[in-house]
Protein backbone atom coordinates (compact mmCIF):
# COMPACT_ATOMS: atom_id res chain seq x y z
CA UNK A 1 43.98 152.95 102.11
CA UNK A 2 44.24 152.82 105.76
CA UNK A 3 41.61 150.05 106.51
CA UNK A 4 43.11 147.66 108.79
CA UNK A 5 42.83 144.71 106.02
CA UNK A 6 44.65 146.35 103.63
CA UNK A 7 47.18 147.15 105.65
CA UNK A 8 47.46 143.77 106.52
CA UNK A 9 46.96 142.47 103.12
CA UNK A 10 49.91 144.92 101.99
CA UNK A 11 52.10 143.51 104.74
CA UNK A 12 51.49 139.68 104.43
CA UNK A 13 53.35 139.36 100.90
CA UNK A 14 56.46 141.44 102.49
CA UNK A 15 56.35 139.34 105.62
CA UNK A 16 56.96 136.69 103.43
CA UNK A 17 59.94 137.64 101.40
CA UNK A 18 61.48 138.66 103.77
CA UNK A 19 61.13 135.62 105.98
CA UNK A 20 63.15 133.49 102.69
CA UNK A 21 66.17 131.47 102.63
CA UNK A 22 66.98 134.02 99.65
CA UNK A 23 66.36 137.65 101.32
CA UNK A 24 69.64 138.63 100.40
CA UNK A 25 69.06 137.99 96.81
CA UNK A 26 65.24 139.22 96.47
CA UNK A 27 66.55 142.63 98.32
CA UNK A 28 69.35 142.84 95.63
CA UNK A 29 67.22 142.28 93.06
CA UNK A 30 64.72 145.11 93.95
CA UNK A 31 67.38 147.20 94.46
CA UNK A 32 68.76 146.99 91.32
CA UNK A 33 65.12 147.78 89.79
CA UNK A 34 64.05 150.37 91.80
CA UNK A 35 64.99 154.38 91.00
CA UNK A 36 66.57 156.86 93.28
CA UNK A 37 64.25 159.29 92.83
CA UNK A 38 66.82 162.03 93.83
CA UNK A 39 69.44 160.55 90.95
CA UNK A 40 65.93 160.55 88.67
CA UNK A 41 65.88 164.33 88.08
């Protein structure tokens, strides 16, 4: 997994969210999906 195209590959969709008009939104939506995995236990 440390090939440099899938590194770049894995990067490009991030790259892309991140560069929205709606960042702010898109962040507090994965936020609200993703687990603490310290509260998880």
């Amino acid at each position: 997994m440390n090939a440099p195209e899938f590194v770049g590959e894995a990067h490009r969709p991030s790259a892309l969210v991140a560069a929205r008009e709606y960042e702010d939104d898109d962040q507090a939506f994965v936020d609200a999906v993703s687990v603490d995995w310290d509260d998880a236990t």
